[in-house]
N, C-alpha and C. Protein backbone atom coordinates (compact mmCIF):
# COMPACT_ATOMS: atom_id res chain seq x y z
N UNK A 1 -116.11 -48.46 112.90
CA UNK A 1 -115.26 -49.10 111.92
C UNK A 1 -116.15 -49.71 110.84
N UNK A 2 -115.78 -49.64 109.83
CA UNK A 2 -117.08 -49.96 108.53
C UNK A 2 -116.47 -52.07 108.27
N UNK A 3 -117.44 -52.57 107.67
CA UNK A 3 -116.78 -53.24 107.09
C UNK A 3 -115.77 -53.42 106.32
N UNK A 4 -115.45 -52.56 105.58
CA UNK A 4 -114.80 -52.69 104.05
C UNK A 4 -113.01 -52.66 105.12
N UNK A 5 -113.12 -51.57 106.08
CA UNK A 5 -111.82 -51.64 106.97
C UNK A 5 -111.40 -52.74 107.40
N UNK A 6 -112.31 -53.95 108.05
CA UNK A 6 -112.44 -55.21 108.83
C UNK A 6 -112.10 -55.89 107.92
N UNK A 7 -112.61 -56.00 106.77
CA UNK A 7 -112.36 -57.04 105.62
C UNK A 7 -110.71 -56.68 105.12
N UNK A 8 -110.44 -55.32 104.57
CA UNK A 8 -108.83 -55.42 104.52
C UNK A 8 -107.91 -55.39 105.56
N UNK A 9 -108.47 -55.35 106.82
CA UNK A 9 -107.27 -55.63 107.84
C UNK A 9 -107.38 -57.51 107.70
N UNK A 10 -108.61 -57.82 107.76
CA UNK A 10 -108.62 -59.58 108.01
C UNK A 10 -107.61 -59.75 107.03
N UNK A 11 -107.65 -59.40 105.54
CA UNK A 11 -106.92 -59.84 104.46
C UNK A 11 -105.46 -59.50 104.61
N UNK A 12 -105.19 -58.65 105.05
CA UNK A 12 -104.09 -58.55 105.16
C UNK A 12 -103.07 -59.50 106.28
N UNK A 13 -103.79 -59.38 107.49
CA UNK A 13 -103.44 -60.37 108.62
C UNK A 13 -103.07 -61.84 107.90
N UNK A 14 -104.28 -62.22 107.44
CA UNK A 14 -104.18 -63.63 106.46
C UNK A 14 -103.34 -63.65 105.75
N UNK A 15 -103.11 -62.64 104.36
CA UNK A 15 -101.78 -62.85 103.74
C UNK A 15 -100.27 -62.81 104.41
N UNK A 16 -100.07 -62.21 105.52
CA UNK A 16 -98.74 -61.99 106.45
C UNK A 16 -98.63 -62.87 106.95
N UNK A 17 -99.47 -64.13 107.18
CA UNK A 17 -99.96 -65.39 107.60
C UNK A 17 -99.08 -66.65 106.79
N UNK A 18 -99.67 -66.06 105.38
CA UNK A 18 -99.51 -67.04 104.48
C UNK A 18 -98.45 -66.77 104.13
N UNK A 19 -97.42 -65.69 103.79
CA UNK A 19 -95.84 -65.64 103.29
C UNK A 19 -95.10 -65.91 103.92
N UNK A 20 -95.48 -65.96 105.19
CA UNK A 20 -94.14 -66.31 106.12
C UNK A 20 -94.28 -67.82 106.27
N UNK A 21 -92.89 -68.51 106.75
CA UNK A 21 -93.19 -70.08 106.82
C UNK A 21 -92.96 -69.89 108.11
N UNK A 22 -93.29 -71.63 108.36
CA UNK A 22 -93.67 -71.75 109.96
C UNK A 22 -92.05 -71.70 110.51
N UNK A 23 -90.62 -72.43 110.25
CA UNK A 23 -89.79 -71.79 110.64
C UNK A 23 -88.64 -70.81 110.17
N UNK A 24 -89.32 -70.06 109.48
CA UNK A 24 -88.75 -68.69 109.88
C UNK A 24 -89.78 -67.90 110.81
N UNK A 25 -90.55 -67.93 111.17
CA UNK A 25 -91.11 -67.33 112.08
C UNK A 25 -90.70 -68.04 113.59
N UNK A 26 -90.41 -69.73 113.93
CA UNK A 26 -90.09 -69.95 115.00
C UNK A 26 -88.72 -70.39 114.84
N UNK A 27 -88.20 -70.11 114.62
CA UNK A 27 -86.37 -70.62 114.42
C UNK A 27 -85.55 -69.21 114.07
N UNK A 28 -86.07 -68.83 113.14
CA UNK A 28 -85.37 -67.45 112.52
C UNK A 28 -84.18 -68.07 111.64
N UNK A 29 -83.78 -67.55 110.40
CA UNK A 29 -82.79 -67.77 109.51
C UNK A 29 -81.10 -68.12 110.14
N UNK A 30 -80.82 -67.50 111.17
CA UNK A 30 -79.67 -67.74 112.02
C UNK A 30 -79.61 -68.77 112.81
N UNK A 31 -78.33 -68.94 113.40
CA UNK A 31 -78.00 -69.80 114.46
C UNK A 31 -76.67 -69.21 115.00
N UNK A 32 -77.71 -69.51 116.56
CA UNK A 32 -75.62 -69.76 117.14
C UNK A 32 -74.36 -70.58 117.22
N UNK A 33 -73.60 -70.67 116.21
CA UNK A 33 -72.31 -71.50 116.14
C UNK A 33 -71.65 -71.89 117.53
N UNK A 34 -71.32 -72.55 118.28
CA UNK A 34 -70.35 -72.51 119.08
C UNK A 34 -69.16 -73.21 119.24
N UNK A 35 -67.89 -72.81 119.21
CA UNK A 35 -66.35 -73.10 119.19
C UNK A 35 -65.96 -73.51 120.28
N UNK A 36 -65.68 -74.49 120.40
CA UNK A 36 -64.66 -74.65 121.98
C UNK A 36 -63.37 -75.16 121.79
N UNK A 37 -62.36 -75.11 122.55
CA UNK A 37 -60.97 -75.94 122.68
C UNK A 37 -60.56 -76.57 123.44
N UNK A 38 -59.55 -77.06 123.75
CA UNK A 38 -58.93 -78.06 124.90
C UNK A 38 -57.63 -77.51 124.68
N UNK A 39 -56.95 -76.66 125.01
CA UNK A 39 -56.80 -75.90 126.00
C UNK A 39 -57.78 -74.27 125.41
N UNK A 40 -58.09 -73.66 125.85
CA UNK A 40 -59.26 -72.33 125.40
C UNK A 40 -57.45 -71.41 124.98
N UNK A 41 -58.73 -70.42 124.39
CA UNK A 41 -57.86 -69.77 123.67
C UNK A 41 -56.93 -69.65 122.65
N UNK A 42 -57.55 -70.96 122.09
CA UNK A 42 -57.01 -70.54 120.77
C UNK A 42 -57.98 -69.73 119.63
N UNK A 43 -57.18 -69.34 118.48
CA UNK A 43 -57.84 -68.39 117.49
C UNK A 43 -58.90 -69.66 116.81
N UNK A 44 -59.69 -68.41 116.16
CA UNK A 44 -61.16 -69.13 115.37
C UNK A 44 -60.95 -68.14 114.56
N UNK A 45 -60.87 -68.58 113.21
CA UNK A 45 -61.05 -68.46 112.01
C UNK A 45 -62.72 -68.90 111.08
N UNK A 46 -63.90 -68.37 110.94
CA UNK A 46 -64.48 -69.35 110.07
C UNK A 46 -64.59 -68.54 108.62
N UNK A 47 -65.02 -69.49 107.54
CA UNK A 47 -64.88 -69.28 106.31
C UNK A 47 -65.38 -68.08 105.81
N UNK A 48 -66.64 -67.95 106.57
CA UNK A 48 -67.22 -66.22 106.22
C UNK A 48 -66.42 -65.02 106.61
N UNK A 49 -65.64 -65.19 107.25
CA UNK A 49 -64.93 -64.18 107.84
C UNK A 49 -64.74 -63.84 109.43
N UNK A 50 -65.26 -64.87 109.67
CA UNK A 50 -65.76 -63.94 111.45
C UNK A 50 -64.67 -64.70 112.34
N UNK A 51 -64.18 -63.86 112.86
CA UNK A 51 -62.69 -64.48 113.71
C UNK A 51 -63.38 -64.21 114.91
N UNK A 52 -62.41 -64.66 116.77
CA UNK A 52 -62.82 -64.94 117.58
C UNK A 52 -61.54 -65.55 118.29
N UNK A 53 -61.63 -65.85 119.91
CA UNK A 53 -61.20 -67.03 120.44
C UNK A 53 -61.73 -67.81 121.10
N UNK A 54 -61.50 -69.08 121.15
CA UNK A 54 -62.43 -70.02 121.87
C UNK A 54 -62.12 -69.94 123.83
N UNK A 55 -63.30 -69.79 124.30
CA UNK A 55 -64.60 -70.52 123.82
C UNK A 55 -65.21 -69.46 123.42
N UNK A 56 -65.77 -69.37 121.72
CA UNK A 56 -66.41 -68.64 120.73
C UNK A 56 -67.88 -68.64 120.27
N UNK A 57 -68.65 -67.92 120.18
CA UNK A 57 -69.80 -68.04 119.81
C UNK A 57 -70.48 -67.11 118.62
N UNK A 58 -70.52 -67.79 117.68
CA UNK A 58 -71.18 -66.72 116.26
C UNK A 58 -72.62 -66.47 116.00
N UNK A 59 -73.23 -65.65 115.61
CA UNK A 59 -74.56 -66.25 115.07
C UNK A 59 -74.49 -65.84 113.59
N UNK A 60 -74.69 -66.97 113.24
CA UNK A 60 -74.40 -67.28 111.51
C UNK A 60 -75.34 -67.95 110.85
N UNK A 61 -75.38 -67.88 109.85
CA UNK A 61 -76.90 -67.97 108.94
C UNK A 61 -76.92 -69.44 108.20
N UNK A 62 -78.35 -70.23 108.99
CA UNK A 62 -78.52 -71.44 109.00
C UNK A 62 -78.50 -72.13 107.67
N UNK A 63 -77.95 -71.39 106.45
CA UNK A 63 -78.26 -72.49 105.27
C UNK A 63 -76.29 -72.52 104.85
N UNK A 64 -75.58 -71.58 105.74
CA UNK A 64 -74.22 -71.51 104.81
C UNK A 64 -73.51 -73.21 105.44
N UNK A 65 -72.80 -73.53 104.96
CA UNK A 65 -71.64 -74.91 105.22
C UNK A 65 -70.27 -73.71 105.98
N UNK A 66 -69.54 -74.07 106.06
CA UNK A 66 -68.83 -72.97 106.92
C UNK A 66 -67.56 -73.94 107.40
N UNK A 67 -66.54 -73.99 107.00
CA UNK A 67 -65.06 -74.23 107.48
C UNK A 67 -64.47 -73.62 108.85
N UNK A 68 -63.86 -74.15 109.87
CA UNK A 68 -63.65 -73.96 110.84
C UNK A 68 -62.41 -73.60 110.86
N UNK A 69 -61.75 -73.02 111.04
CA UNK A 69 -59.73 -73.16 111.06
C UNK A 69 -59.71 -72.91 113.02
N UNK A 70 -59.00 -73.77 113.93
CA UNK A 70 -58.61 -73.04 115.24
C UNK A 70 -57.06 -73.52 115.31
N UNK A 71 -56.13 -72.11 115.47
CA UNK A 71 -55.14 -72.43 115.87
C UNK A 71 -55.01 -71.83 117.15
N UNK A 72 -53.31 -72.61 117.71
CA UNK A 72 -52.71 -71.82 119.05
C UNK A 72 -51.83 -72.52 119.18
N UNK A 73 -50.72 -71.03 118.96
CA UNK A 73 -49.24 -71.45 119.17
C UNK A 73 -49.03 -72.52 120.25
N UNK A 74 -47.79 -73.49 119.63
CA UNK A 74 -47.24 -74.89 120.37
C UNK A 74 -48.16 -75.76 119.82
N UNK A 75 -49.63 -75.68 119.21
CA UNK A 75 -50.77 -76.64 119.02
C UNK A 75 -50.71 -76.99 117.46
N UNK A 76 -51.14 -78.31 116.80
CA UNK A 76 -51.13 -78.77 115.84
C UNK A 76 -52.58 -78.10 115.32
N UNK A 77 -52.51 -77.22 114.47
CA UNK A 77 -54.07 -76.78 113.67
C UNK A 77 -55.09 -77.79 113.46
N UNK A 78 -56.27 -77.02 113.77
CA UNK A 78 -57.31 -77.82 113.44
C UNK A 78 -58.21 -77.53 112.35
N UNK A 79 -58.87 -78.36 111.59
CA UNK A 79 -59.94 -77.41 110.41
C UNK A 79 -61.03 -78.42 110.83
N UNK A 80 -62.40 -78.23 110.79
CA UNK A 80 -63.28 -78.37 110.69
C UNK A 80 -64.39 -78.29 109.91
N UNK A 81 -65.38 -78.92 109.05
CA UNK A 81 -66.50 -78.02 108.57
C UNK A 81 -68.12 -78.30 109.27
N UNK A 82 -68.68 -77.31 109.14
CA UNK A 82 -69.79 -77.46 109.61
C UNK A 82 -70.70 -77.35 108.63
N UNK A 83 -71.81 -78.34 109.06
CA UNK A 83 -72.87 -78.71 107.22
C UNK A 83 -74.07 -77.90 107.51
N UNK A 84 -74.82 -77.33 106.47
CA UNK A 84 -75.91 -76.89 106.80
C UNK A 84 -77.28 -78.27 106.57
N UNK A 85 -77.84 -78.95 107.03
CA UNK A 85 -78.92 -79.62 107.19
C UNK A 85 -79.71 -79.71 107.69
N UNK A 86 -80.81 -80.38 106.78
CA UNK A 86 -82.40 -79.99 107.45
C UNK A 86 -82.19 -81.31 108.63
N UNK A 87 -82.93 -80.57 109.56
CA UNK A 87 -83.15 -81.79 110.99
C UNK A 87 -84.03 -80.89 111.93
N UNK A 88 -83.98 -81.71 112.61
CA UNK A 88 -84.38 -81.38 114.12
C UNK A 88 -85.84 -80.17 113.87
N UNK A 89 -85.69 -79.01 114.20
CA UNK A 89 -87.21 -78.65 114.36
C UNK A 89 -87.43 -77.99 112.96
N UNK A 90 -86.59 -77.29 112.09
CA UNK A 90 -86.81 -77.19 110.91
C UNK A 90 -87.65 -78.03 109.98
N UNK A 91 -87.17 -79.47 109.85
CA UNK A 91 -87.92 -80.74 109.41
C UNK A 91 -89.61 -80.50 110.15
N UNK A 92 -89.55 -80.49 110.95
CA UNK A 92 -91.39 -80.46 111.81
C UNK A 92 -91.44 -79.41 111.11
N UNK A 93 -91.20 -78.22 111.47
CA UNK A 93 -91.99 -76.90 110.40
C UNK A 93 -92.28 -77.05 109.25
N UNK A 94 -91.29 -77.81 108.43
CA UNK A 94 -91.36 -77.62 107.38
C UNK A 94 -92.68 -78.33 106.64
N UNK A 95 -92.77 -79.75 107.46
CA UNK A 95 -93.96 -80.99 107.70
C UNK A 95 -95.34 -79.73 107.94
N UNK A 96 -94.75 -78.98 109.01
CA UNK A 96 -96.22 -78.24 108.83
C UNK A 96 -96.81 -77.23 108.14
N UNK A 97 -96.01 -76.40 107.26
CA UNK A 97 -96.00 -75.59 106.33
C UNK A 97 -97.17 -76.67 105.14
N UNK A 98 -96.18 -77.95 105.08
CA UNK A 98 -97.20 -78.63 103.74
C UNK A 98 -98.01 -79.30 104.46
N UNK A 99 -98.85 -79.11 105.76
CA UNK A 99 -99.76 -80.12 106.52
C UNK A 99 -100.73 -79.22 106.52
N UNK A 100 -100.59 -77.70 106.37
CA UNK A 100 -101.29 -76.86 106.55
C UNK A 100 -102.08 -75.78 105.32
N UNK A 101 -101.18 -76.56 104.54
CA UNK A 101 -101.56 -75.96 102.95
C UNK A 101 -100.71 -74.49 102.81
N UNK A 102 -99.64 -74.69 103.18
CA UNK A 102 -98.73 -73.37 103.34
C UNK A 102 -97.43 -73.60 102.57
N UNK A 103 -97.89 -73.79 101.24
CA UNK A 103 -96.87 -74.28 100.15
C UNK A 103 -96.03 -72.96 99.85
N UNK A 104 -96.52 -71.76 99.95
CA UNK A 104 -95.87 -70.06 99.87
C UNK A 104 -94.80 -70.51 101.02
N UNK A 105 -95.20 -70.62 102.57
CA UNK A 105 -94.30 -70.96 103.63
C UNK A 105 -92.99 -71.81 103.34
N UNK A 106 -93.79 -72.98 103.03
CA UNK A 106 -92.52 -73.82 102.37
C UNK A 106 -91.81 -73.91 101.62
N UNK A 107 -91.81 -72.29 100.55
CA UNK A 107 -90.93 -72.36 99.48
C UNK A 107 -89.82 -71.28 100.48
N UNK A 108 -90.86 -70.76 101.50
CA UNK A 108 -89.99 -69.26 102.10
C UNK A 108 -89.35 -69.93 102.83
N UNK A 109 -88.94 -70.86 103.80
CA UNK A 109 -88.68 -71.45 104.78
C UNK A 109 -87.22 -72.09 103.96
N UNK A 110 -87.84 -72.87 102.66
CA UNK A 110 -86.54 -73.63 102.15
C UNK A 110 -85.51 -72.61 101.16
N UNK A 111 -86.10 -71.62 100.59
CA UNK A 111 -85.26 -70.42 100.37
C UNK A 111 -84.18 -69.86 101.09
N UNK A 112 -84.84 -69.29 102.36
CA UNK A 112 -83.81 -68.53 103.35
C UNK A 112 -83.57 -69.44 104.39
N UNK A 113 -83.22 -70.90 104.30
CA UNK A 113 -82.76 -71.99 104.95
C UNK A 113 -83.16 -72.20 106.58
N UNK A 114 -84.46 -71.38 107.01
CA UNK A 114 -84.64 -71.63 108.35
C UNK A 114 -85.03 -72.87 108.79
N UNK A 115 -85.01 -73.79 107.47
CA UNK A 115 -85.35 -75.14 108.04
C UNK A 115 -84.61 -75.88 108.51
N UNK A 116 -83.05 -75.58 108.24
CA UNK A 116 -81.78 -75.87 108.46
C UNK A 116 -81.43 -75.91 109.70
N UNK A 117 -80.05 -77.26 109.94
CA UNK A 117 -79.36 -76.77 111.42
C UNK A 117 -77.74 -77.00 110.99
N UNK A 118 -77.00 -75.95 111.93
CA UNK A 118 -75.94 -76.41 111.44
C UNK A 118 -75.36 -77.91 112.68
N UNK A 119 -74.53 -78.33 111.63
CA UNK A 119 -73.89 -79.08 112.62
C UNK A 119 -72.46 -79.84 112.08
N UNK A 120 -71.40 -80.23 113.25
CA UNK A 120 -71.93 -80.05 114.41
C UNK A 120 -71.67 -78.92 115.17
N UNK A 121 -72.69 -78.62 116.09
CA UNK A 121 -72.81 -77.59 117.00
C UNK A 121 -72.75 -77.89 118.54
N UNK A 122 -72.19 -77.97 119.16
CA UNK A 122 -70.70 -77.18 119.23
C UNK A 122 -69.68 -77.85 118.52
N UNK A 123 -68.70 -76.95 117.96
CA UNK A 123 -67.34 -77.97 117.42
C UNK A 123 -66.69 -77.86 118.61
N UNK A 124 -66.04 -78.74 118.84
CA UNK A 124 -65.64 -79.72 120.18
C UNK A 124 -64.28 -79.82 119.56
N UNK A 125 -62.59 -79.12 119.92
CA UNK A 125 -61.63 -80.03 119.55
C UNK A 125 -60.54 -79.81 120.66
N UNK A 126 -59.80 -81.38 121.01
CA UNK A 126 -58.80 -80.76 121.12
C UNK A 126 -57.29 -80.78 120.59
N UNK A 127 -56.91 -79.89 121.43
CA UNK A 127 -55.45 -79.59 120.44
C UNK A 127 -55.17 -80.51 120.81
N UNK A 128 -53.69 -80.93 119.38
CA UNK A 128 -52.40 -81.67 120.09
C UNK A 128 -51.36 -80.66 119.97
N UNK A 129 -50.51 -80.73 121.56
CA UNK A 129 -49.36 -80.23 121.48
C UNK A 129 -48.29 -80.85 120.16
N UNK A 130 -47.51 -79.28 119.47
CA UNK A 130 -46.25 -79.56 118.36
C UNK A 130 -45.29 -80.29 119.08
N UNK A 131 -45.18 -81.43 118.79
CA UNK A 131 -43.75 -82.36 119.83
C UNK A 131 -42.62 -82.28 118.59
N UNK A 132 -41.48 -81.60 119.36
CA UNK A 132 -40.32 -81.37 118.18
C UNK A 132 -39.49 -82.85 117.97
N UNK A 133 -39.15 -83.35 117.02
CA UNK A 133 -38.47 -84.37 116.71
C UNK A 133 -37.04 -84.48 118.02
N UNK A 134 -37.32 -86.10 118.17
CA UNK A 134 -35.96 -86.17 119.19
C UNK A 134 -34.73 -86.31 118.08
N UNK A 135 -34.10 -86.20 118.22
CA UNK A 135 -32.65 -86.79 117.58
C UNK A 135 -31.84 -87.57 119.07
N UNK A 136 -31.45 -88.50 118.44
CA UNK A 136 -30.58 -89.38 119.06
C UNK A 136 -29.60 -89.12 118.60
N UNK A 137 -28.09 -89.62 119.74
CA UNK A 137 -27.15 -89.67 119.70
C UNK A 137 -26.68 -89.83 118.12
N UNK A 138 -26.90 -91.13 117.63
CA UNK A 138 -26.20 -91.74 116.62
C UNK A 138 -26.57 -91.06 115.32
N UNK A 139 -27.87 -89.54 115.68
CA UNK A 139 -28.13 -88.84 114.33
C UNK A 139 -28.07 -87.48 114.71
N UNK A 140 -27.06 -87.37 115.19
CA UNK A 140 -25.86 -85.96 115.43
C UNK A 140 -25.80 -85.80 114.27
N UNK A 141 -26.02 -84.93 113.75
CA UNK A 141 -25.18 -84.17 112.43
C UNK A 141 -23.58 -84.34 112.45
N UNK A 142 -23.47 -84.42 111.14
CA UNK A 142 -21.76 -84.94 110.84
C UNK A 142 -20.85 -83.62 111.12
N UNK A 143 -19.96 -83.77 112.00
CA UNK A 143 -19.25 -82.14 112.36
C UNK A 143 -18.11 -82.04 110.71
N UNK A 144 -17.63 -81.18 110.34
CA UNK A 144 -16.32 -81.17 109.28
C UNK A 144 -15.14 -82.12 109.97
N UNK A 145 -14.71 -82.50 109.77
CA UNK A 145 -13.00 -83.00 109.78
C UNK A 145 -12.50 -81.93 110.26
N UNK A 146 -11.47 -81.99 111.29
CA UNK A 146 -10.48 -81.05 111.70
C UNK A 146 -9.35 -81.25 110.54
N UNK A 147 -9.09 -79.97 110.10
CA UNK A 147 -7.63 -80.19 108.88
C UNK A 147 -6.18 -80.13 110.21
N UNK A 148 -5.25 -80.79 109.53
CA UNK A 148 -4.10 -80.90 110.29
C UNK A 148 -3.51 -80.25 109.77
N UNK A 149 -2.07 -79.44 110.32
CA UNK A 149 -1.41 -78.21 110.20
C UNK A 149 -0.25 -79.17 109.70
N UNK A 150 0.45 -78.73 108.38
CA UNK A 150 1.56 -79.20 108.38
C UNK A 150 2.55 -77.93 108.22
């Protein structure tokens, strides 16, 4: 193997080094969403499109915000949103991208949002049962008058 080979594989290794950020390489741009209900089975709706029933699990891309809709017949609808924010291990990567002099990383990282988490994760709801209005006696609907025959 000559030098000149050694020197453009090193360089290259190094640059594949330097474009990628530290989490998108340990997090990856996605996440798994997860849906649950009280009673299961109701529908999942989220804003991107991706339907489901609970208990639901998406993997959806860590920088979108994302609206929740879960219904199920007899149950009062629920909406939800889920935020995209930096936290948890994204924040450390991102700390090490600029600790490491990996300012390329840290523009790639905050671009394609792998620094991101969504939350919250899991959405947690539960239904309330539709309770139909009582009527009482005294709010009977008014019957017509009987007409008298003369």
């Amino acid at each position: 193997m000559s030098f000149k080979s050694v020197a453009v594989s090193a360089m290259f290794a190094i640059a594949s080094l330097a474009c990628g950020g530290c989490a998108t390489i340990t997090r990856g741009t996605t996440q798994a969403l997860v849906i649950e209900s009280d009673p299961p089975g109701a529908d999942v709706e989220l804003s991107n499109g991706l339907r489901g029933k609970t208990p639901a699990s998406f993997t959806v891309k860590r920088r979108e915000n994302l609206v929740v809709k879960i219904r199920k017949d007899g149950y009062e609808p629920v909406e939800a949103t889920v935020s995209s924010t930096v936290g948890d291990g994204g924040g450390t990567a991102m700390a090490g991208n600029i600790l490491f002099g990996g300012l390329i990383g840290a523009a790639v990282d905050g671009g394609n949002g792998s620094n991101r988490t969504l939350r919250p994760n899991p959405v947690s709801v539960k239904l309330l049962p539709i309770v139909p209005p009582v009527v009482s006696d005294s709010q009977t609907p008014l019957q017509p008058a009987k007409r008298k025959r003369r």
